[in-house]
N, C-alpha and C. Protein backbone atom coordinates (compact mmCIF):
# COMPACT_ATOMS: atom_id res chain seq x y z
N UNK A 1 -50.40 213.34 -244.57
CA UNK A 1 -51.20 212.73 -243.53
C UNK A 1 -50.67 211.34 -243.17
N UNK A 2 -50.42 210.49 -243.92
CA UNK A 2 -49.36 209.37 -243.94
C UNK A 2 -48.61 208.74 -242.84
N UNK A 3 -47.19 210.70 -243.18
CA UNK A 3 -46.23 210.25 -242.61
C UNK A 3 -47.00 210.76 -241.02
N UNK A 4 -47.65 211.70 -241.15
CA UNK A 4 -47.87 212.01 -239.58
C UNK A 4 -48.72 210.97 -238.90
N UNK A 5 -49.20 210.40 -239.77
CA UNK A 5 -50.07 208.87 -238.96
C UNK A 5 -48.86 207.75 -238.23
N UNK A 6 -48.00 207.95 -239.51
CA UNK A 6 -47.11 206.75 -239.16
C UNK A 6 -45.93 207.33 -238.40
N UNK A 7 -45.74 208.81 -237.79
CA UNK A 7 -44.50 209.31 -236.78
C UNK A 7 -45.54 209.37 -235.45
N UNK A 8 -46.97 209.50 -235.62
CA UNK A 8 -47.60 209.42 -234.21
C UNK A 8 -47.65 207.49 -233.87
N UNK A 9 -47.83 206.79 -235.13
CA UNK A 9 -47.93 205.36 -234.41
C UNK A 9 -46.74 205.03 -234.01
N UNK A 10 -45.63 205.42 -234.60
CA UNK A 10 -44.22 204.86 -233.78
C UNK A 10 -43.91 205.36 -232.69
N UNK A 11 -44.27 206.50 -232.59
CA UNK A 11 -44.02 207.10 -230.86
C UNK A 11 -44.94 206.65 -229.84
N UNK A 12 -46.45 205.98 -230.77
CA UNK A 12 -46.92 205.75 -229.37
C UNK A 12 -46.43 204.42 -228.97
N UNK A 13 -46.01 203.87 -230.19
CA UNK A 13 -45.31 201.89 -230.19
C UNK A 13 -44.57 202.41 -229.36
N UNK A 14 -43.52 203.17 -229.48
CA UNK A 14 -42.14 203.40 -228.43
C UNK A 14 -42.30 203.36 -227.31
N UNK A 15 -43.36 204.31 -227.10
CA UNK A 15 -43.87 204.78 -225.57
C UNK A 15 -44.96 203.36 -224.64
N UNK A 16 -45.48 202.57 -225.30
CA UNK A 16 -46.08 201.10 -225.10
C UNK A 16 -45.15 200.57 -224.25
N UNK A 17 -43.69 200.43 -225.33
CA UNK A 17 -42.47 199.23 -225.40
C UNK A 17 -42.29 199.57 -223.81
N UNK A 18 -41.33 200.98 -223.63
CA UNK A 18 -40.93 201.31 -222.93
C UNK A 18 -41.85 201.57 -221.27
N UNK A 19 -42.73 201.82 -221.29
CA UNK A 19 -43.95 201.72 -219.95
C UNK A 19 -43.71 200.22 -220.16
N UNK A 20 -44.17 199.32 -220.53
CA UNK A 20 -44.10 198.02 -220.41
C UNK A 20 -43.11 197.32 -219.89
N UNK A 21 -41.41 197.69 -220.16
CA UNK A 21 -40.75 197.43 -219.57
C UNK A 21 -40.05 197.56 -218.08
N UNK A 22 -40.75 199.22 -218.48
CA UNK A 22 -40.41 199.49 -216.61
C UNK A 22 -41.32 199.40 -215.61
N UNK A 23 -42.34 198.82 -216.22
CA UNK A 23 -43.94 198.32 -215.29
C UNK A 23 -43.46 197.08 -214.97
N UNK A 24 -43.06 196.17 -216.09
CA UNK A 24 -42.71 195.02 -215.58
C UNK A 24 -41.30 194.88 -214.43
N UNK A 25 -40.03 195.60 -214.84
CA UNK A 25 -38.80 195.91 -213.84
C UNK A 25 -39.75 196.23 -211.96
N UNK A 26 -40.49 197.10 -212.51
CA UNK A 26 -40.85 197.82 -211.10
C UNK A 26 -41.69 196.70 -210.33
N UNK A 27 -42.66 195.87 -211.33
CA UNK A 27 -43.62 194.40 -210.64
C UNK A 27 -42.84 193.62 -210.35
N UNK A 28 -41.36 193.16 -210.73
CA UNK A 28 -40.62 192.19 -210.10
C UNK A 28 -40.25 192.69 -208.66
N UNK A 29 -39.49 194.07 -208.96
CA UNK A 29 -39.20 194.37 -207.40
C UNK A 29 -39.72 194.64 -206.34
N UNK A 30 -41.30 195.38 -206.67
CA UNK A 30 -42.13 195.29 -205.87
C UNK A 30 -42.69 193.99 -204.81
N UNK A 31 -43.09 193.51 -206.03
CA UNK A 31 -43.60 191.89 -205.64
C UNK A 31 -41.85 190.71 -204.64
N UNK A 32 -40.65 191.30 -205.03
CA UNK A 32 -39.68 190.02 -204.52
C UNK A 32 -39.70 191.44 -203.03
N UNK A 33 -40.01 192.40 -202.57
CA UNK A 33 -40.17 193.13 -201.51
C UNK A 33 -38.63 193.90 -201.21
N UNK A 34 -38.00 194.24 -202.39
CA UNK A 34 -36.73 195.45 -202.77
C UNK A 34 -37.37 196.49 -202.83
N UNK A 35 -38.53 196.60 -202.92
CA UNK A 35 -38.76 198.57 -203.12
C UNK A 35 -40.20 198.13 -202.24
N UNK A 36 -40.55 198.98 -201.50
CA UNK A 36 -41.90 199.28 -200.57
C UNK A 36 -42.65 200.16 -201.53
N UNK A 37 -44.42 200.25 -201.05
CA UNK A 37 -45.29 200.18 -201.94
C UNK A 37 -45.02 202.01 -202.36
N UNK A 38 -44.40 202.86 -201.23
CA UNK A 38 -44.27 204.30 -201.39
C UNK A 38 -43.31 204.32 -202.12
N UNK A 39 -42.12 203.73 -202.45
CA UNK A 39 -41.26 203.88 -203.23
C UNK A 39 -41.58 203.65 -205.04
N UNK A 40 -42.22 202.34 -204.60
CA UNK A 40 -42.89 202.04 -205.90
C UNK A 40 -43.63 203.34 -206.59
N UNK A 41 -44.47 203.70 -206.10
CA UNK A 41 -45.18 204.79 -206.48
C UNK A 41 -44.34 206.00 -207.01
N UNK A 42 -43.73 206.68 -206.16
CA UNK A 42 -42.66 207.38 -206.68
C UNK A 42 -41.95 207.47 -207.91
N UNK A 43 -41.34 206.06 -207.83
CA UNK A 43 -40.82 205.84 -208.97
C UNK A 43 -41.16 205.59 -210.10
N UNK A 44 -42.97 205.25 -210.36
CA UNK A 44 -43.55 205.55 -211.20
C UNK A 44 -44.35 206.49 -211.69
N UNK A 45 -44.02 207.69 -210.97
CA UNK A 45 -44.27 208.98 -211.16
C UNK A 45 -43.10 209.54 -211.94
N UNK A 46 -42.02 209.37 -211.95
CA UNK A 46 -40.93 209.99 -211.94
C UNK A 46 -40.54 209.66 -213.19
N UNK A 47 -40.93 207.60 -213.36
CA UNK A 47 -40.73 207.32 -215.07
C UNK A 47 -41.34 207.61 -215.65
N UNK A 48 -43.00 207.84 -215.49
CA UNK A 48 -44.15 208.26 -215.90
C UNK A 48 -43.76 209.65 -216.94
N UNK A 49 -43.18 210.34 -215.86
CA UNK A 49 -42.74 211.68 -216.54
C UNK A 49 -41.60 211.76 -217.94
N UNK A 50 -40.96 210.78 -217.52
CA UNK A 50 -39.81 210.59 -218.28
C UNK A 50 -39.98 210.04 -219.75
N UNK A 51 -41.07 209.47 -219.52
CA UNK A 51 -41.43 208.14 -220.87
C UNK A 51 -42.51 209.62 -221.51
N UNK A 52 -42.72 210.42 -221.02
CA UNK A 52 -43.66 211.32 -221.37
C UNK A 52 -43.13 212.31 -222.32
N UNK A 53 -42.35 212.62 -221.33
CA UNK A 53 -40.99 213.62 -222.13
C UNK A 53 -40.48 212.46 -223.65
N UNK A 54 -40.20 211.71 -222.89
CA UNK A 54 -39.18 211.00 -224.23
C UNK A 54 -40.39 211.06 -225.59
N UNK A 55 -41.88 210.41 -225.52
CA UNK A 55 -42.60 210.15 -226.19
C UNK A 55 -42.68 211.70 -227.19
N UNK A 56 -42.63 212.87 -226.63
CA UNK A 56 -42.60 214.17 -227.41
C UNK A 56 -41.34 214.40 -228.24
N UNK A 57 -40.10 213.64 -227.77
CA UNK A 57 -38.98 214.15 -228.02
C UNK A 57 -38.44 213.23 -229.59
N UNK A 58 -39.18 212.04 -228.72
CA UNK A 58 -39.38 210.91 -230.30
C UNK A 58 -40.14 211.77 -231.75
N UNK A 59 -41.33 212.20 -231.01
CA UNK A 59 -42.14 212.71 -232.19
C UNK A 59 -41.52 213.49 -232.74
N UNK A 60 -41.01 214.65 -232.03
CA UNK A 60 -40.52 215.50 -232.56
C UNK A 60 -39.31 215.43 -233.39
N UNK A 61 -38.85 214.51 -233.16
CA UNK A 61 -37.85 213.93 -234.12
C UNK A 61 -37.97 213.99 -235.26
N UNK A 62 -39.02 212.87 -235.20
CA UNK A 62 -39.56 211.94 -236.47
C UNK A 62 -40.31 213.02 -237.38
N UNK A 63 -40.93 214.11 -236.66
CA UNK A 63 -41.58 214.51 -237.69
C UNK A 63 -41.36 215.71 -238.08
N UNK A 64 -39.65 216.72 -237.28
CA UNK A 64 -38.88 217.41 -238.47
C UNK A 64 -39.85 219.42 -237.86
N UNK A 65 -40.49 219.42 -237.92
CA UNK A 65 -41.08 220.29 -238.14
C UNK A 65 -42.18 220.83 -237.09
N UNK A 66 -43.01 221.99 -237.03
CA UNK A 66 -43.85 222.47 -236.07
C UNK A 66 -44.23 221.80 -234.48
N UNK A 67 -42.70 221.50 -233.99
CA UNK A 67 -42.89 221.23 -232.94
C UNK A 67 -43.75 221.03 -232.15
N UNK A 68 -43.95 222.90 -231.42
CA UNK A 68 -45.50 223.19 -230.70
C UNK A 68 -46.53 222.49 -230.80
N UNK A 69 -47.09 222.62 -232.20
CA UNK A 69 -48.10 222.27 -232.67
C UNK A 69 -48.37 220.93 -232.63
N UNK A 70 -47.58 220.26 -232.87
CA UNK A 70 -47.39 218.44 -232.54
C UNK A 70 -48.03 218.28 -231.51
N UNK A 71 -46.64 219.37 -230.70
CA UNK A 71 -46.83 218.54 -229.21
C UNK A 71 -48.24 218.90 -228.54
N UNK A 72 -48.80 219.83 -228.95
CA UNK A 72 -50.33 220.57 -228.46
C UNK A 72 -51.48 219.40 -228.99
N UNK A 73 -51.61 219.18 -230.12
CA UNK A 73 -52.12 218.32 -230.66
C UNK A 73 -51.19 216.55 -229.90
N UNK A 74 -50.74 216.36 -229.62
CA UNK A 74 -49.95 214.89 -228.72
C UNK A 74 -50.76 214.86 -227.35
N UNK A 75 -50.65 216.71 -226.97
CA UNK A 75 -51.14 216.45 -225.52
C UNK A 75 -52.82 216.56 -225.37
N UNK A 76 -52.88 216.99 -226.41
CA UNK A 76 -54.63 216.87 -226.55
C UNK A 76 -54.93 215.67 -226.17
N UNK A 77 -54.55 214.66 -227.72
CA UNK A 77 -55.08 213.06 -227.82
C UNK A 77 -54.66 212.98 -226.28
N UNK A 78 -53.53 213.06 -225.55
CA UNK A 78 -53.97 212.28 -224.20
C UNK A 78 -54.55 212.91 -223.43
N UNK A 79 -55.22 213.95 -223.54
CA UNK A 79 -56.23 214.42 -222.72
C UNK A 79 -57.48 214.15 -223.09
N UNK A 80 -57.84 213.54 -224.36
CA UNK A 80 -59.04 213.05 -224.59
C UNK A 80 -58.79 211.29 -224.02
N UNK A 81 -57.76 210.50 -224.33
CA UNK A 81 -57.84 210.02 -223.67
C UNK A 81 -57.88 209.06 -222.13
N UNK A 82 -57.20 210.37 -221.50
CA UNK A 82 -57.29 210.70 -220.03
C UNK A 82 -59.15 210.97 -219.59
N UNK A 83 -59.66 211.46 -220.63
CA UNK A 83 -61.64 211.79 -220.39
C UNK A 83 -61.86 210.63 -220.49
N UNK A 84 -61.63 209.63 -221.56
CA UNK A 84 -62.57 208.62 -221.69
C UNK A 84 -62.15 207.97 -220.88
N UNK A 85 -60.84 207.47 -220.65
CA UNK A 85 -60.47 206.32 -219.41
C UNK A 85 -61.57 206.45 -217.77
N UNK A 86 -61.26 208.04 -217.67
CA UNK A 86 -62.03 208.53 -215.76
C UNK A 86 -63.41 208.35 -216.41
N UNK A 87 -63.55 208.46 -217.28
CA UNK A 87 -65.26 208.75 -217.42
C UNK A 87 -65.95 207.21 -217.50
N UNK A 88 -65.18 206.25 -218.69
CA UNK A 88 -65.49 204.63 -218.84
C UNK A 88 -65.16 204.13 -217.31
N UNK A 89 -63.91 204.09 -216.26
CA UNK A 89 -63.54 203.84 -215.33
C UNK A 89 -64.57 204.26 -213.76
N UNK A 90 -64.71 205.02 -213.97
CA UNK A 90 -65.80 205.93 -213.01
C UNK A 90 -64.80 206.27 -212.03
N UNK A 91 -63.53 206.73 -212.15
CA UNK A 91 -62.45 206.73 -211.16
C UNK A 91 -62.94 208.77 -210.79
N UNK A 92 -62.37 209.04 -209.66
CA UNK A 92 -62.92 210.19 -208.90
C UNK A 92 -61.21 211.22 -209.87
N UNK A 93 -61.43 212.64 -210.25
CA UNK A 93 -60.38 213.12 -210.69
C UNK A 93 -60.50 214.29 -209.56
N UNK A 94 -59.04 213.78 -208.99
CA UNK A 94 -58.52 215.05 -207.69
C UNK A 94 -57.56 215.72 -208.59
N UNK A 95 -57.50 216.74 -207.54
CA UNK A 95 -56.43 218.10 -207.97
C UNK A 95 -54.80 217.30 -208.16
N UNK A 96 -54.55 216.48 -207.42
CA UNK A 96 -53.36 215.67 -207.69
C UNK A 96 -53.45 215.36 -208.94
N UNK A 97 -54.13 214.31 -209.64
CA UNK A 97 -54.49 214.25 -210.66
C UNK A 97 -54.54 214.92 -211.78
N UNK A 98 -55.18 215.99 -211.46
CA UNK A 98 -55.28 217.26 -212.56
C UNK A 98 -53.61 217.87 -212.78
N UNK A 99 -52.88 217.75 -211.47
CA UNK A 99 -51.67 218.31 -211.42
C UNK A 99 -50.37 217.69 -212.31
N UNK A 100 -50.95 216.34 -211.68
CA UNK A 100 -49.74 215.26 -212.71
C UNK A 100 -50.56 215.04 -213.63
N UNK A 101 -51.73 215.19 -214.44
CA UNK A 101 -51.46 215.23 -215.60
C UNK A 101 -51.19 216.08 -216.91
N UNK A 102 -51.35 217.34 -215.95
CA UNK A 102 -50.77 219.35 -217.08
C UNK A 102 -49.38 218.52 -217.07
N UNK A 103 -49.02 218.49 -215.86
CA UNK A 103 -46.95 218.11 -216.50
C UNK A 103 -46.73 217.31 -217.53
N UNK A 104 -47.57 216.27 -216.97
CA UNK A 104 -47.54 214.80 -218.18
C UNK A 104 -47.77 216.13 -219.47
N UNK A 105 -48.78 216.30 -219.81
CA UNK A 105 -48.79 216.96 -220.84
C UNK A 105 -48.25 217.91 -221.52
N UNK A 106 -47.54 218.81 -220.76
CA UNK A 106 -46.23 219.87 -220.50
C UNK A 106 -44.93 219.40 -221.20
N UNK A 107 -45.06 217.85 -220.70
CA UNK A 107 -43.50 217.07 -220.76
C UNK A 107 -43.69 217.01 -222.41
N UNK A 108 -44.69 216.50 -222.67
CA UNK A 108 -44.84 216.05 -224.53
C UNK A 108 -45.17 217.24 -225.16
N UNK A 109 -45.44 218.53 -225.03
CA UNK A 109 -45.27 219.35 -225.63
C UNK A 109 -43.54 219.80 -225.59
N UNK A 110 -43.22 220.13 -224.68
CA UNK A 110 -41.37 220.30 -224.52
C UNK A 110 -40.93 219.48 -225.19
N UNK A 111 -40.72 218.03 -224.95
CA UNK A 111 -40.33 216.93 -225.62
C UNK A 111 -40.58 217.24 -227.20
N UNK A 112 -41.77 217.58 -227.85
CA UNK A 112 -42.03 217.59 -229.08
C UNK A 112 -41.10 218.67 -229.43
N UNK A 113 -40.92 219.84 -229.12
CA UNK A 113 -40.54 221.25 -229.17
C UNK A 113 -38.67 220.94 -229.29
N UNK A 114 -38.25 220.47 -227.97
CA UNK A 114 -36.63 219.72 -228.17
C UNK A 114 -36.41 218.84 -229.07
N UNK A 115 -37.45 218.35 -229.61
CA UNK A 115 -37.14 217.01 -230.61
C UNK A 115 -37.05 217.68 -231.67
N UNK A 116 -37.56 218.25 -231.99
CA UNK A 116 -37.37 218.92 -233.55
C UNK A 116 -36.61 220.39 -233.32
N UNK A 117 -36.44 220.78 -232.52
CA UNK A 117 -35.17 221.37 -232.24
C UNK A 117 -33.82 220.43 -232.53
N UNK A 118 -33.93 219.39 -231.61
CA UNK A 118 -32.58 218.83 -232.40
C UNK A 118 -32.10 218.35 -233.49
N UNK A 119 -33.15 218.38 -234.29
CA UNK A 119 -32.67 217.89 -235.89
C UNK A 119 -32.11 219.60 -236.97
N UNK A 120 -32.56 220.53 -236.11
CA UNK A 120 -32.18 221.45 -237.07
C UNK A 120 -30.65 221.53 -237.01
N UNK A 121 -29.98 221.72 -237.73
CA UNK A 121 -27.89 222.05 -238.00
C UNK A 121 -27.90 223.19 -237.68
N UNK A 122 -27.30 223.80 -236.73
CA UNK A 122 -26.33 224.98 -236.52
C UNK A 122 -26.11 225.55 -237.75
């Protein structure tokens, strides 16, 4: 229980670091008026996905074993905390929404599934 406490807190540290950095990259350019507000968006859909994927692919690394299952249990926790955020927030959940967030969740199950795929040797 331990190590799986401490391979889910480093992936979510990873996944923090990394949104943080490209939130901040994307607020400089936004704000100095290099990327327009549709582009912006885009492109944080696109890293969104990416940091999503990576965050499964980390875990799955780190923790060697039952992929799937990780990543099912990874995409849960953010679907519970995808409930509490709309629900504390009072934000409206559209079908867009619902759409980008199965992928989001899609991505960290795959991600988990390739990650511990790649530690096994030929």
């Amino acid at each position: 229980m331990k190590k799986y406490l401490s391979n889910i807190s480093v992936s979510i540290f990873l996944l923090f670091i990394v949104t943080l950095v490209f939130s901040l990259i994307l607020t400089i350019l936004s704000s100095t008026g290099v990327l327009s507000s549709n582009a912006t968006s885009i492109i944080i859909m696109i890293v969104s996905f990416i940091v999503f994927f990576l965050f499964g692919l980390i875990y799955g690394r780190k923790s060697k074993t039952k992929g799937l299952v990780n990543g099912l249990v990874l995409a849960l926790i953010y679907g519970l905390f995808l409930l509490v955020y709309y629900l504390l927030e009072g934000k409206e959940w559209t079908t867009h929404t619902t759409i980008v967030n199965i992928v989001r969740a899609l991505l960290i199950i795959s991600g988990s599934v390739i990650g511990v795929n790649l530690n096994k040797e030929n």
